[in-house]
N, C-alpha and C. Protein backbone atom coordinates (compact mmCIF):
# COMPACT_ATOMS: atom_id res chain seq x y z
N UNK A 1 -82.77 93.55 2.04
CA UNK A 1 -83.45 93.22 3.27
C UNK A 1 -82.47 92.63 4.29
N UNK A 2 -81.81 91.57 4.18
CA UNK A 2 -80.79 90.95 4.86
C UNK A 2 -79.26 91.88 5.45
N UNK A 3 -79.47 93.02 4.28
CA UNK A 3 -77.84 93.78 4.50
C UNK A 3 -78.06 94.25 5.69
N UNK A 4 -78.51 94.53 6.56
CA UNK A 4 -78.56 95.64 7.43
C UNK A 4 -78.95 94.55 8.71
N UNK A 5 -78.31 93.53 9.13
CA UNK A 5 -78.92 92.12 9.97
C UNK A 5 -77.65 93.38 11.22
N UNK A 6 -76.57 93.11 11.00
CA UNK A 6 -75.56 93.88 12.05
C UNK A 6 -75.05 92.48 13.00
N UNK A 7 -74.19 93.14 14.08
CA UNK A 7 -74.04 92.10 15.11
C UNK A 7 -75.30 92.06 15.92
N UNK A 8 -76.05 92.69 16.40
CA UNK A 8 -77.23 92.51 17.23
C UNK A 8 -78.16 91.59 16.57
N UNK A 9 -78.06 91.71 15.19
CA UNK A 9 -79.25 90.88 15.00
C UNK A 9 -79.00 89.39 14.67
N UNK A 10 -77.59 89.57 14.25
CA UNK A 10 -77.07 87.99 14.76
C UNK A 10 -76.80 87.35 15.93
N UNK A 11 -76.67 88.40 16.62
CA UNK A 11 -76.96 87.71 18.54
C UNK A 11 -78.00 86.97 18.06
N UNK A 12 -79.12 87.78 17.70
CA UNK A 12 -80.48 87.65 18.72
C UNK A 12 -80.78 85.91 17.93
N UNK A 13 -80.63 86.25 16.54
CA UNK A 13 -80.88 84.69 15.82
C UNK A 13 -80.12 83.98 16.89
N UNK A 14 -78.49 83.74 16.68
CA UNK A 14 -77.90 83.04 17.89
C UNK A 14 -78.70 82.24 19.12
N UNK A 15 -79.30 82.85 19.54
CA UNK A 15 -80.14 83.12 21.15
C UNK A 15 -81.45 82.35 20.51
N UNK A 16 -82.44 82.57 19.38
CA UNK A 16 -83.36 82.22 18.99
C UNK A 16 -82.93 80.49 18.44
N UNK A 17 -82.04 80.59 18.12
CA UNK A 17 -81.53 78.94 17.27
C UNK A 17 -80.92 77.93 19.14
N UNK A 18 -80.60 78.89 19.73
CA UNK A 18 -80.07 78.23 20.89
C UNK A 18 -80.99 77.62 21.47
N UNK A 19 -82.24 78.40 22.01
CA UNK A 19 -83.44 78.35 22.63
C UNK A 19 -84.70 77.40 21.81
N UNK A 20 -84.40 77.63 20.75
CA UNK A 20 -85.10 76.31 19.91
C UNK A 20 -84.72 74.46 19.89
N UNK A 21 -83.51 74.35 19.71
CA UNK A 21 -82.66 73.54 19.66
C UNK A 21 -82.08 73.09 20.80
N UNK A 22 -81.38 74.16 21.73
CA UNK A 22 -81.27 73.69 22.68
C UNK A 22 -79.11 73.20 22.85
N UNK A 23 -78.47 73.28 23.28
CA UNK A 23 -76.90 73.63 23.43
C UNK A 23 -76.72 71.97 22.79
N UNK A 24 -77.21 70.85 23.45
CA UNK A 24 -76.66 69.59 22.98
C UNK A 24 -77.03 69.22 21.40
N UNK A 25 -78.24 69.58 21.41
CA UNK A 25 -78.21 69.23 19.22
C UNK A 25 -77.58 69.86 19.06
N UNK A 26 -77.61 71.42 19.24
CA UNK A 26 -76.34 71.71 18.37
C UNK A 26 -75.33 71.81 18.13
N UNK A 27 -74.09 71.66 19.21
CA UNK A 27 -73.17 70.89 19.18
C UNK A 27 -73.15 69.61 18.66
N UNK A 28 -73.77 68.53 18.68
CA UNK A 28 -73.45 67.71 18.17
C UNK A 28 -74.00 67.48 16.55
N UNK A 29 -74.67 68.30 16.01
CA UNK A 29 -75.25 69.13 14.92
C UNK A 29 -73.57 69.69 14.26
N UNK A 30 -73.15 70.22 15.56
CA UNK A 30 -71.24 70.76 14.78
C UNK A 30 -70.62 69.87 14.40
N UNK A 31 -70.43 68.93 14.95
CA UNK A 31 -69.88 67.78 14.64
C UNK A 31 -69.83 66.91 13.42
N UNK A 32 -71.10 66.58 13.60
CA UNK A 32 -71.62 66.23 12.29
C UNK A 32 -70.77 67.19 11.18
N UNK A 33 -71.36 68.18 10.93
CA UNK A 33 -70.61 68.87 10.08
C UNK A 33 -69.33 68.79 9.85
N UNK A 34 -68.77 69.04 10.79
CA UNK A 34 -67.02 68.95 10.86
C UNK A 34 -66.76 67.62 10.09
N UNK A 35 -67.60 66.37 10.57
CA UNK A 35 -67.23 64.99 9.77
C UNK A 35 -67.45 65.23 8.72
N UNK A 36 -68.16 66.05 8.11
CA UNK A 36 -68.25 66.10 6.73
C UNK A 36 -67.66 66.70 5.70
N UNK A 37 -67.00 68.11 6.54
CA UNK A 37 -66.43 68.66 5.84
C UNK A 37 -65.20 68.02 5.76
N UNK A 38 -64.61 67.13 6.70
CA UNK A 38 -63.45 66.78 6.98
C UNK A 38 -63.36 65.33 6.05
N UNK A 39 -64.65 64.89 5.33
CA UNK A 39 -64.66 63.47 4.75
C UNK A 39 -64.77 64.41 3.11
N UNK A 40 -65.36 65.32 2.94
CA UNK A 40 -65.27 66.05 1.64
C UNK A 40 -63.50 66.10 1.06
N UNK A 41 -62.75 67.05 2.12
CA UNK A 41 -61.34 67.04 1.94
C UNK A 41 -61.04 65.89 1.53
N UNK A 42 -61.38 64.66 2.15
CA UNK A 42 -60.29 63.36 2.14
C UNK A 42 -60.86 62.86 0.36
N UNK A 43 -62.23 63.12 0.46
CA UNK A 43 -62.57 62.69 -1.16
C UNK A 43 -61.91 63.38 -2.09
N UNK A 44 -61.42 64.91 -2.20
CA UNK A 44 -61.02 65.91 -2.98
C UNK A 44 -59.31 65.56 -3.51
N UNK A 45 -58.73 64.64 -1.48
CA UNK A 45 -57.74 64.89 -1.67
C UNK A 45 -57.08 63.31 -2.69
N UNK A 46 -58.36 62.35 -2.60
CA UNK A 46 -58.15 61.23 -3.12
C UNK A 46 -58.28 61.00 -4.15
N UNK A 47 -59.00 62.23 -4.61
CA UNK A 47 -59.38 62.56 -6.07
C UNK A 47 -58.44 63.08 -7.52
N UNK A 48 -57.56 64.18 -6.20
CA UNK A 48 -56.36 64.45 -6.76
C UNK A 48 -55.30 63.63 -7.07
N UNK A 49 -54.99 62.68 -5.85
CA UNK A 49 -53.40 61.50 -6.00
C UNK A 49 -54.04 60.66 -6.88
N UNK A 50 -55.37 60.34 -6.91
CA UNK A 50 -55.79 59.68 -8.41
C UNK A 50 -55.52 60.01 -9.68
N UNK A 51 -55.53 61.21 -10.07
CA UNK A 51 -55.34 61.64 -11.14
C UNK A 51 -53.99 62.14 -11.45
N UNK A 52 -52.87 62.50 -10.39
CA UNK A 52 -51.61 62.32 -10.31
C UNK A 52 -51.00 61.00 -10.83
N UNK A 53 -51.69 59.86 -10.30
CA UNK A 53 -51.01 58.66 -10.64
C UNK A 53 -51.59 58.67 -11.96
N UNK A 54 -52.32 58.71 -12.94
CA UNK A 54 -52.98 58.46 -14.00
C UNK A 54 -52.27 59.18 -14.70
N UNK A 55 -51.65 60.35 -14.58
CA UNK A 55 -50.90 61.22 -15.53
C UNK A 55 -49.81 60.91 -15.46
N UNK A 56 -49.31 60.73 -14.40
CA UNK A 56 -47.80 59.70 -14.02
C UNK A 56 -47.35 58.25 -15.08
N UNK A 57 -48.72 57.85 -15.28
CA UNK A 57 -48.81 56.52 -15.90
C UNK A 57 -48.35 57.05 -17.26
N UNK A 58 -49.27 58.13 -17.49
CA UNK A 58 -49.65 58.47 -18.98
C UNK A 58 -48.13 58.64 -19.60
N UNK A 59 -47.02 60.00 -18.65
CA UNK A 59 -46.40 60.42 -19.09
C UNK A 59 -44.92 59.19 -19.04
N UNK A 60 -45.47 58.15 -18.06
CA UNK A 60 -44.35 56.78 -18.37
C UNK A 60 -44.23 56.25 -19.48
N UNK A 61 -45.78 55.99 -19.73
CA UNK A 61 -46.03 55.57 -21.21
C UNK A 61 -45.31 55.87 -22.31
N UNK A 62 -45.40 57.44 -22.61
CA UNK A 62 -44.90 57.53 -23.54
C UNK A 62 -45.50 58.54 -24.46
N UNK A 63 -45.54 58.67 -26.05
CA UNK A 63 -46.41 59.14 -26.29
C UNK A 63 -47.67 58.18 -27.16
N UNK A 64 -48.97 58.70 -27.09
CA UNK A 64 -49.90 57.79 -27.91
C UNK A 64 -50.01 57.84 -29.39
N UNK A 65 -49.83 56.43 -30.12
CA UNK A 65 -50.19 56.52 -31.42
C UNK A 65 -51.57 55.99 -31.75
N UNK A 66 -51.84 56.90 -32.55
CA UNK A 66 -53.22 57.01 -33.11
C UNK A 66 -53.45 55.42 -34.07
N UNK A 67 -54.36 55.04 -34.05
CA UNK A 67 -54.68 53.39 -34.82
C UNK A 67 -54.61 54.27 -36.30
N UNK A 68 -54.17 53.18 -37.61
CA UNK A 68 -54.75 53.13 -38.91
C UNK A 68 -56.20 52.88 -39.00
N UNK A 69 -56.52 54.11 -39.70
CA UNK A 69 -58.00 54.33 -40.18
C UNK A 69 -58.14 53.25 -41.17
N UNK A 70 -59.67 53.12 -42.27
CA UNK A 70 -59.90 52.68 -43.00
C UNK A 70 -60.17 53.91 -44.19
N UNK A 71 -59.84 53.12 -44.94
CA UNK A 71 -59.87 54.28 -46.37
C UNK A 71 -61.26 54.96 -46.58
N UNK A 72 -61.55 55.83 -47.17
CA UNK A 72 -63.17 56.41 -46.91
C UNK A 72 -63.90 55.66 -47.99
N UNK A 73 -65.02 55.64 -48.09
CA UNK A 73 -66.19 54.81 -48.85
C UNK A 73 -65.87 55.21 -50.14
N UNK A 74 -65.35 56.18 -50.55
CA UNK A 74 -65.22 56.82 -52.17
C UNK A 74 -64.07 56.25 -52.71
N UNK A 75 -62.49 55.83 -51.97
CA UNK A 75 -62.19 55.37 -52.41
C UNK A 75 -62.00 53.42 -52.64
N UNK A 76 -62.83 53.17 -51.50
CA UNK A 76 -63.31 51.41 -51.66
C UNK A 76 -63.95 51.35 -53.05
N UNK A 77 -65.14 52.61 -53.55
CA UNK A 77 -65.71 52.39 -54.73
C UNK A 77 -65.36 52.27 -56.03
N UNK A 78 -63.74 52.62 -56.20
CA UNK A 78 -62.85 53.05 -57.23
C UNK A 78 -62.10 51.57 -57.07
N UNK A 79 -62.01 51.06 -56.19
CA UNK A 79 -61.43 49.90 -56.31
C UNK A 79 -62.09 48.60 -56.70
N UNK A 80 -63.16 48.84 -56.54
CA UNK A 80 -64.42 47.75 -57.55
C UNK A 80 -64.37 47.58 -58.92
């Protein structure tokens, strides 16, 4: 249903969303958006140097040793 919209029929929506709304909401309707998409990036990009430094840490560290377990219940019972 939708495939066959073309450029004409996205004018005409265009023209129909203009005339509803009106030139100032929606411009400032763009805007909005733009802040958001532009505050998404900054979360994505803060998201990343986060986890840069965390692997940074990791690989300063060293490597991890695993703790001593406890012996399993079968052999605590042999020791009774």
């Amino acid at each position: 249903m939708l495939n066959n919209i073309g450029l004409p029929g996205l004018l005409l929506i265009a023209v129909v969303v203009l005339v509803l709304f009106g030139r100032g909401k929606i411009s400032s309707l763009m805007g909005e958006v733009g802040k958001g998409i532009t505050a998404f990036k900054r979360g994505v990009d803060d998201g990343k140097k986060e986890i840069d430094d965390q692997s940074k840490t990791i690989n300063e560290a060293g490597t991890v040793h695993e703790p001593e377990t406890r012996p399993h219940a079968a052999e605590d019972k042999d020791r009774v």
